[in-house]
N, C-alpha and C. Protein backbone atom coordinates (compact mmCIF):
# COMPACT_ATOMS: atom_id res chain seq x y z
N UNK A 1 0.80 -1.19 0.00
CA UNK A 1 0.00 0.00 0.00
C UNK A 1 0.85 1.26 0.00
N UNK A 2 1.82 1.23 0.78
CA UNK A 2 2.73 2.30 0.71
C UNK A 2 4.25 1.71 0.44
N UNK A 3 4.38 2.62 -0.94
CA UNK A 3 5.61 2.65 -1.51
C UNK A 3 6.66 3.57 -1.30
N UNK A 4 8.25 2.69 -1.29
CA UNK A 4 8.57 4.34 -1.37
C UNK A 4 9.15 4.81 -2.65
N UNK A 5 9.26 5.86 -2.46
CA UNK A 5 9.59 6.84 -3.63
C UNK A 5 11.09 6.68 -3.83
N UNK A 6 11.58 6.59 -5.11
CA UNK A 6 13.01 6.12 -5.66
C UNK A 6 13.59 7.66 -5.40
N UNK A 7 14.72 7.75 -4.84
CA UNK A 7 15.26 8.90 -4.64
C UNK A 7 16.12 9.08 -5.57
N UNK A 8 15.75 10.74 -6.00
CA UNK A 8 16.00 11.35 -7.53
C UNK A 8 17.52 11.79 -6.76
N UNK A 9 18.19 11.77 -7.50
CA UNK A 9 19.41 12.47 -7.02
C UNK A 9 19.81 13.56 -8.48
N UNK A 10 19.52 14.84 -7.66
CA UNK A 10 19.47 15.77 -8.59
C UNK A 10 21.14 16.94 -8.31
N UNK A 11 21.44 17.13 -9.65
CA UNK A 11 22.81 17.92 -8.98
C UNK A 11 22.19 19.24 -9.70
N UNK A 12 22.69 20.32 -8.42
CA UNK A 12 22.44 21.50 -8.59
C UNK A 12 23.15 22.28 -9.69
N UNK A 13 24.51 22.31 -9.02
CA UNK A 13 25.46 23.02 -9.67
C UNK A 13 26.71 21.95 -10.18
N UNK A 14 27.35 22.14 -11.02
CA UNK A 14 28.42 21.26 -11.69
C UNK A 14 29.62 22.73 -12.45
N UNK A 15 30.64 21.97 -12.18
CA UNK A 15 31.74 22.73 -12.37
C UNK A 15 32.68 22.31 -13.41
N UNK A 16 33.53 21.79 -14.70
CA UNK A 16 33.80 21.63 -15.69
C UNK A 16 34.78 22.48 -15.97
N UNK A 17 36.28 22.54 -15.76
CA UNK A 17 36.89 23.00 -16.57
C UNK A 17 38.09 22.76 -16.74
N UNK A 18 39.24 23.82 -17.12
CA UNK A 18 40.59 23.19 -17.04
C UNK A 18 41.34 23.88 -16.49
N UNK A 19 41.24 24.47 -15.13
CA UNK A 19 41.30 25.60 -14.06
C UNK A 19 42.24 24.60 -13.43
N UNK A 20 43.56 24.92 -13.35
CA UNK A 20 44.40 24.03 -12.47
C UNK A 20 44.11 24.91 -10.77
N UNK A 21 43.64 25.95 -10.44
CA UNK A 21 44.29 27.34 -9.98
C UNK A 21 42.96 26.47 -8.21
N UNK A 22 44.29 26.27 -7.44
CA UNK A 22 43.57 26.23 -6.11
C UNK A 22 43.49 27.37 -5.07
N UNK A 23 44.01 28.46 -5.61
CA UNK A 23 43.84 29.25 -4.40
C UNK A 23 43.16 31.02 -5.18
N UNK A 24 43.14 31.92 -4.33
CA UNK A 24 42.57 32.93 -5.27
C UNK A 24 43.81 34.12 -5.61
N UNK A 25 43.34 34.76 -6.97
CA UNK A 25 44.89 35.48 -6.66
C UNK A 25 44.61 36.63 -6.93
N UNK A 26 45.57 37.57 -6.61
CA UNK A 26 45.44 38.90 -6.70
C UNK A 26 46.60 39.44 -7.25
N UNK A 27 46.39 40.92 -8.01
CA UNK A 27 47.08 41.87 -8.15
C UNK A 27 47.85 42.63 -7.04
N UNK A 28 48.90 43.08 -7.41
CA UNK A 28 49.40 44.77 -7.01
C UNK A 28 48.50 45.49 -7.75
N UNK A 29 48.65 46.85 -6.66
CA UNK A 29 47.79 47.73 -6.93
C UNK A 29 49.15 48.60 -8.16
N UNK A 30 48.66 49.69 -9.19
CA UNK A 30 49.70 50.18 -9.59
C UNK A 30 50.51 51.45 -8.89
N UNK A 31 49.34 51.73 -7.49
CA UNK A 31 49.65 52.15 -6.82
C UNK A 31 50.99 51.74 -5.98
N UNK A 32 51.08 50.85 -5.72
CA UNK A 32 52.08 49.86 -4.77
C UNK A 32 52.33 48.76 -5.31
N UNK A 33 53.14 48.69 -5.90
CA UNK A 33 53.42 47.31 -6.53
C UNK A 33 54.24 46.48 -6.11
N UNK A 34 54.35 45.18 -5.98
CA UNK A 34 55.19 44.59 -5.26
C UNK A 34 56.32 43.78 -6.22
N UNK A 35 57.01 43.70 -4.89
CA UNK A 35 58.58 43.70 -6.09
C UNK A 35 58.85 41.96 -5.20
N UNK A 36 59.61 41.22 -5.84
CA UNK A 36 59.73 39.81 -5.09
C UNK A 36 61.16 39.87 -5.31
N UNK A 37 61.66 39.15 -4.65
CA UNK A 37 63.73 38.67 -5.29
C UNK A 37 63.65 37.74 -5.70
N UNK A 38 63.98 37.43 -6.77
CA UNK A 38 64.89 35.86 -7.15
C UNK A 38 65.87 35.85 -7.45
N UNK A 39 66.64 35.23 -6.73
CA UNK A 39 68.13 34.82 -6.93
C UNK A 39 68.57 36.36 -6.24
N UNK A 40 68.14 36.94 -5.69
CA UNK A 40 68.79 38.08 -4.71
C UNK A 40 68.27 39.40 -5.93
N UNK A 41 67.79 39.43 -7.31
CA UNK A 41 67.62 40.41 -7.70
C UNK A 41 65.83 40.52 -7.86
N UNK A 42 65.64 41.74 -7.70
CA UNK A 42 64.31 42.34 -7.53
C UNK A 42 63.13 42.24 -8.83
N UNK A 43 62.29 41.90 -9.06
CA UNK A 43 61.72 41.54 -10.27
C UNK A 43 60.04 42.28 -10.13
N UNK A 44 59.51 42.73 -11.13
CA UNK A 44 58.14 43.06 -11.07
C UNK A 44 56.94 42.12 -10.76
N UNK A 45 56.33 41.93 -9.55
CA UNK A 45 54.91 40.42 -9.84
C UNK A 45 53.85 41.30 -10.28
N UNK A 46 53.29 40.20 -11.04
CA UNK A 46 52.11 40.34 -12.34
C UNK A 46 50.94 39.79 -10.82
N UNK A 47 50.93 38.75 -10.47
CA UNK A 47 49.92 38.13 -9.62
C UNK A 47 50.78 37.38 -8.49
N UNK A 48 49.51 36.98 -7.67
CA UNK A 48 49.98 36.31 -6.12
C UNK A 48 48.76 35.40 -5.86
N UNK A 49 48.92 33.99 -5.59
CA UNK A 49 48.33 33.18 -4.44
C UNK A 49 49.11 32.65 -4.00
N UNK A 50 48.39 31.56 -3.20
CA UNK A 50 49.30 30.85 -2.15
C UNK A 50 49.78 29.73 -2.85
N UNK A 51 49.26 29.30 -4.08
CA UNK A 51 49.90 28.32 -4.89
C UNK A 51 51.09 28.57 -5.54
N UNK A 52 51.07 29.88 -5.73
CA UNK A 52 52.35 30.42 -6.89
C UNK A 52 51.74 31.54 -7.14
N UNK A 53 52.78 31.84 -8.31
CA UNK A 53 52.58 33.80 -8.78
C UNK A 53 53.11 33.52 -10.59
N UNK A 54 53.11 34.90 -10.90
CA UNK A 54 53.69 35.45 -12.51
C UNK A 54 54.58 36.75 -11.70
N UNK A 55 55.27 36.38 -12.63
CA UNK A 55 56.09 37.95 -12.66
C UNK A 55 57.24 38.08 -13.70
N UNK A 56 57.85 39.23 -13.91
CA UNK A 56 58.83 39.37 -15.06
C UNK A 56 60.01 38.97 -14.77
N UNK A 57 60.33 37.36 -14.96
CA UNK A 57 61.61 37.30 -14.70
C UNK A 57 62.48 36.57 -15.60
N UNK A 58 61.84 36.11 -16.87
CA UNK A 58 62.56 35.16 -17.73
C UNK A 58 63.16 33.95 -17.54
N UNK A 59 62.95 33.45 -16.30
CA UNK A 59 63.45 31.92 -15.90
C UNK A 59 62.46 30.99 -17.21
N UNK A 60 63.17 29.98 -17.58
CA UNK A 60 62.35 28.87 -18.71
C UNK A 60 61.57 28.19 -18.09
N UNK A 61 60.25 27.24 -18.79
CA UNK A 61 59.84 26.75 -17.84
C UNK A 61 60.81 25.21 -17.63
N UNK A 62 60.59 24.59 -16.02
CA UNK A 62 61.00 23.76 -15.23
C UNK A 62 62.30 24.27 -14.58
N UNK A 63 62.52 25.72 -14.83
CA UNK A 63 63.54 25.85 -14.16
C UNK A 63 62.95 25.76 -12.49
N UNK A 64 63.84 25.59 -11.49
CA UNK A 64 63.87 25.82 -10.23
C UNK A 64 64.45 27.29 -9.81
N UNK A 65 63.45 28.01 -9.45
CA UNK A 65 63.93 29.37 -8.53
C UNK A 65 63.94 29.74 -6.68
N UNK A 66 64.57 30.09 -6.22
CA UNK A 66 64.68 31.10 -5.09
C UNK A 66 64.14 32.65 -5.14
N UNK A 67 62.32 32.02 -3.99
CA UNK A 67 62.15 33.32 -4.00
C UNK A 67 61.97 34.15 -2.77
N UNK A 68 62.03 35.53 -2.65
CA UNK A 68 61.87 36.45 -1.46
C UNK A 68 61.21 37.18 -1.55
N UNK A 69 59.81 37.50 -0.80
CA UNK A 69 58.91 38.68 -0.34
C UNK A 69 58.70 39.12 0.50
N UNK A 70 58.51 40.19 0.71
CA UNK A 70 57.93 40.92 1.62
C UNK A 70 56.68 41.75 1.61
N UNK A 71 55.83 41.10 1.79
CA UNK A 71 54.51 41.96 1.77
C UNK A 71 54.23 42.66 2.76
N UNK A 72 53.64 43.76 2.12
CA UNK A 72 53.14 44.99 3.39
C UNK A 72 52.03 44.02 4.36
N UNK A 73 52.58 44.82 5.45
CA UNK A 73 51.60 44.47 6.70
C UNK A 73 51.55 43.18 7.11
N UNK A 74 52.71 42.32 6.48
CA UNK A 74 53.20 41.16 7.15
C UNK A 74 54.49 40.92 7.61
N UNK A 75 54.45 40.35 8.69
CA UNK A 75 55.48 40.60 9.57
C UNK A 75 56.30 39.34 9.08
N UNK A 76 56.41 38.62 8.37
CA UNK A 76 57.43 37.32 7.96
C UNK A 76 57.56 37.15 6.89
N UNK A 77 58.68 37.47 6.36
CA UNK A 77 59.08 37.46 4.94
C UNK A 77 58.97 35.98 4.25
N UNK A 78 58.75 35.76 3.14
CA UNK A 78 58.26 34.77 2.79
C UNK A 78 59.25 34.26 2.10
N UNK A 79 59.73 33.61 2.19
CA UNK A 79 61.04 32.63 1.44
C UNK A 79 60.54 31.42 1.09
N UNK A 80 60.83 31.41 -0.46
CA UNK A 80 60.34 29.81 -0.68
C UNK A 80 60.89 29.66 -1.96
N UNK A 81 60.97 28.06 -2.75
CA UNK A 81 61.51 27.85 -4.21
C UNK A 81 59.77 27.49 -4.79
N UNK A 82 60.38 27.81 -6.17
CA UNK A 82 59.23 27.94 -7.13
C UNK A 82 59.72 27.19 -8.07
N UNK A 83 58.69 26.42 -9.12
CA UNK A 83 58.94 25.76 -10.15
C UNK A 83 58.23 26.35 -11.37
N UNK A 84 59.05 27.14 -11.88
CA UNK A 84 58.99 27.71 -13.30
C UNK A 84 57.50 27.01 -14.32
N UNK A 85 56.63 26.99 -14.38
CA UNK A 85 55.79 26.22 -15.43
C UNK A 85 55.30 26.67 -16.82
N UNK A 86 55.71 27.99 -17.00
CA UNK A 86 55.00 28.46 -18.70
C UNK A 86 56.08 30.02 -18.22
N UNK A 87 56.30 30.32 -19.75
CA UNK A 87 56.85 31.62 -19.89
C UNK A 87 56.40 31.69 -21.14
N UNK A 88 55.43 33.34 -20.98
CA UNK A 88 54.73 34.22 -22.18
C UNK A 88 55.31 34.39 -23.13
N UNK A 89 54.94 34.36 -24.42
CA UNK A 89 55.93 35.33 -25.18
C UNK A 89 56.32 37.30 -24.90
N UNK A 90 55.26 37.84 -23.90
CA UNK A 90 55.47 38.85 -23.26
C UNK A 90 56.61 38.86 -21.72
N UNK A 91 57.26 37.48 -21.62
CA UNK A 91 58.19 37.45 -20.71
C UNK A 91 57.55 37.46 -19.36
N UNK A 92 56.48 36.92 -19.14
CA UNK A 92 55.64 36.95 -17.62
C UNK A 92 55.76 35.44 -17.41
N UNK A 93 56.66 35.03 -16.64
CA UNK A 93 57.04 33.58 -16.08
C UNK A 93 55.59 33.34 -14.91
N UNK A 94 55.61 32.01 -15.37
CA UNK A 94 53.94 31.73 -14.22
C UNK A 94 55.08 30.38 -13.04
N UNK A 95 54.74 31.05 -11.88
CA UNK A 95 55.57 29.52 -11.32
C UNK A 95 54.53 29.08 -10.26
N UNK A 96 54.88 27.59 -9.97
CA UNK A 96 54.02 27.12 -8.88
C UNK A 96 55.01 27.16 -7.56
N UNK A 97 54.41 27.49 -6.30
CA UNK A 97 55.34 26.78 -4.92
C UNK A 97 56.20 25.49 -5.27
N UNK A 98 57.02 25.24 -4.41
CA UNK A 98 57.29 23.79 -4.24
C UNK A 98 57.80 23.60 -2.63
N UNK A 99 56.85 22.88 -1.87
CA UNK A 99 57.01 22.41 -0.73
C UNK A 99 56.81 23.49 0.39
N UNK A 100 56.36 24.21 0.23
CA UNK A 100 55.95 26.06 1.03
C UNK A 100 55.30 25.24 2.30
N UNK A 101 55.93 25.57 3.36
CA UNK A 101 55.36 25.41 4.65
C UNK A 101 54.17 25.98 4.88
N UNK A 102 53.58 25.87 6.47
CA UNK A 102 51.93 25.91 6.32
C UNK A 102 52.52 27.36 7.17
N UNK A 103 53.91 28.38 7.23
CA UNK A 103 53.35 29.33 8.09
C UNK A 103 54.01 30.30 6.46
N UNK A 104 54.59 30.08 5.65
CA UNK A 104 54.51 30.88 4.84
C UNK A 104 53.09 30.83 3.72
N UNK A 105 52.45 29.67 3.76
CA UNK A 105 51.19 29.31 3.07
C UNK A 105 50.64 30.63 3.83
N UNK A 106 50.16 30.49 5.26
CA UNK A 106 49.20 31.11 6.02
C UNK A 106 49.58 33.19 5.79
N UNK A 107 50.81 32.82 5.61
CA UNK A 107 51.13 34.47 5.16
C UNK A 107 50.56 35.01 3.91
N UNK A 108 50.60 33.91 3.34
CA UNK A 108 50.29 34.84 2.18
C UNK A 108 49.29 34.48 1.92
N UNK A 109 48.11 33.62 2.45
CA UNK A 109 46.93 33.15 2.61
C UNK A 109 46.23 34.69 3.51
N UNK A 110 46.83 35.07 4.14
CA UNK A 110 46.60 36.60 5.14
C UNK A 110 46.92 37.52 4.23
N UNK A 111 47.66 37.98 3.55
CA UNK A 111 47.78 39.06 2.74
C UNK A 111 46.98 39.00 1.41
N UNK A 112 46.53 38.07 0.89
CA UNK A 112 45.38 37.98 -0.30
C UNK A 112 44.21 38.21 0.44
N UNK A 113 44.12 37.41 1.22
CA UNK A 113 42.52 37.92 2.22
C UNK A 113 42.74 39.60 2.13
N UNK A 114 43.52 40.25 2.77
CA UNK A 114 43.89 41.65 3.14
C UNK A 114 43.66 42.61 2.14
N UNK A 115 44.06 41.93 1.25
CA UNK A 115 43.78 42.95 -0.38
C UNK A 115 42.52 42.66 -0.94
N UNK A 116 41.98 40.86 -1.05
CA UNK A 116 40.76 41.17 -1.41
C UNK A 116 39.98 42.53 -0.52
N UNK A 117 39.69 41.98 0.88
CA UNK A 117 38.98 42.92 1.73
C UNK A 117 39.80 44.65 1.20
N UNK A 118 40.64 45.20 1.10
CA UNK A 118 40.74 46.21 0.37
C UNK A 118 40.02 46.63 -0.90
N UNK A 119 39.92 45.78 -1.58
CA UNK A 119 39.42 45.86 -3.01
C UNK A 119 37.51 46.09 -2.76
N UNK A 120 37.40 44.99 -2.19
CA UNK A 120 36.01 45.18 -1.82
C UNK A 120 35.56 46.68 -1.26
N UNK A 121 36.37 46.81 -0.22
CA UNK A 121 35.76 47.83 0.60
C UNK A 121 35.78 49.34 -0.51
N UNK A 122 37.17 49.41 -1.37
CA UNK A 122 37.00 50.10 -2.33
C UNK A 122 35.74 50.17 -3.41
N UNK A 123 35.33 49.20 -4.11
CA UNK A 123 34.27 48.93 -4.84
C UNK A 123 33.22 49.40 -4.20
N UNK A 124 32.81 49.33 -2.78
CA UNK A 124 31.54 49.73 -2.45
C UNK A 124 31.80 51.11 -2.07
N UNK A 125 32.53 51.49 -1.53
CA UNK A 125 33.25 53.10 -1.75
C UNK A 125 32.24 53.89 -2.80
N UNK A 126 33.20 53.01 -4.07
CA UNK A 126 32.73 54.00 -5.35
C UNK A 126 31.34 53.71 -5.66
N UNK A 127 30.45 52.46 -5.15
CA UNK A 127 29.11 52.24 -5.61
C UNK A 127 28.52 53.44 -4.42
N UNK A 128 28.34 53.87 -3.31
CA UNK A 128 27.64 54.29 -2.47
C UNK A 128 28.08 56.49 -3.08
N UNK A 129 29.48 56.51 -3.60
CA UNK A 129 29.91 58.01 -3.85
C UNK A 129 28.98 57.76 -5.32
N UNK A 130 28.53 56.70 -6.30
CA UNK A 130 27.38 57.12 -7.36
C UNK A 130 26.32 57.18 -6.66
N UNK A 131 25.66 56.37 -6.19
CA UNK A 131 24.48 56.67 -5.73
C UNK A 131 24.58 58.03 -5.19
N UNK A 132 25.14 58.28 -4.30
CA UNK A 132 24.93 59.38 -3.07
C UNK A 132 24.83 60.55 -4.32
N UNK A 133 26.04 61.19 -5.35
CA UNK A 133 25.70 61.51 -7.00
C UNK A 133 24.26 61.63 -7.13
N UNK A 134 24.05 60.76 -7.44
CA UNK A 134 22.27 60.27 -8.20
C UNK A 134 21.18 60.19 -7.55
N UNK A 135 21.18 60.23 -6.17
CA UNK A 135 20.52 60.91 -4.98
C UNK A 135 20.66 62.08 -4.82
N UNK A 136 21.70 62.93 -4.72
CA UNK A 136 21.61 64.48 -4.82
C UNK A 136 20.69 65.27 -6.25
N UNK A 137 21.68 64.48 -7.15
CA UNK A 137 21.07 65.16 -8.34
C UNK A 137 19.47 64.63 -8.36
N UNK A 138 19.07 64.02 -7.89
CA UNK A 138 17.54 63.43 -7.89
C UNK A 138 16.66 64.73 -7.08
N UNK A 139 17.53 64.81 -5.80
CA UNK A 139 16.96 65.61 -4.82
C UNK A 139 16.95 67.03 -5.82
N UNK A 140 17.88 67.82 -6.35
CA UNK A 140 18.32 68.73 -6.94
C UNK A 140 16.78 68.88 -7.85
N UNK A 141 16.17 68.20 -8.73
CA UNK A 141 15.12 68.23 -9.45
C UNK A 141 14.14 68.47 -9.07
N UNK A 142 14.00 67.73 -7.89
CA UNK A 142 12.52 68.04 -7.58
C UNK A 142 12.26 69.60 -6.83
């Protein structure tokens, strides 16, 4: 008399791609840009996560590098080797970590948090200075 019901297994969302990228990354601002060392000389970074970065340094890929940062508003410089994986024809080397401990992970896991939350707080900045704009000038009409 009572049956049960075959359970539908329904998927919501599905994800598909060829996104190697586990962590989130961010820019320098061009305001402040951050400079990294390899091999003791100073180089421009393009991007930052905690997986790896880009920056202008012309290493090939699989080379092995030595790198050094210092990001603002963190107190532990980040030392770690990187493994070279693609270089642009615009000369922007992409490298991954190799073997990055969990207190330089957590550093720079803290300083991407730090800048997203910068970025954000900027964006709503400039959404609330239009409105407040388009609320005056509204008020202004009537």
């Amino acid at each position: 008399m009572f049956w049960k019901k075959a359970k539908s297994e329904r998927t919501l969302f599905t994800y598909e791609g060829d996104c190697r990228r586990d962590a989130y990354r961010v820019r320098p601002s061009q305001a402040a840009p951050l400079k990294i060392f390899i091999g003791g000389e100073p180089v421009d970074l393009v991007d930052l996560s905690a997986g790896g970065f880009a920056c202008l340094c012309g290493a090939g890929p699989g080379a092995t590098i030595d790198v050094r940062m210092e990001l603002p508003g963190e107190k532990q410089t980040v030392q770690a080797r990187a493994e070279v994986l693609a270089l642009t024809s615009q000369g922007v080397c992409h490298a991954q970590f190799v073997d990055l401990d969990r207190a330089m992970t957590e550093t720079i896991h803290h300083f991407v948090l730090q800048v997203q939350k910068e970025e954000l707080q900027r964006k709503r900045d400039e959404k609330l200075k239009k409105f407040r704009a388009w609320e005056s000038g509204r008020r202004n009409q009537a």
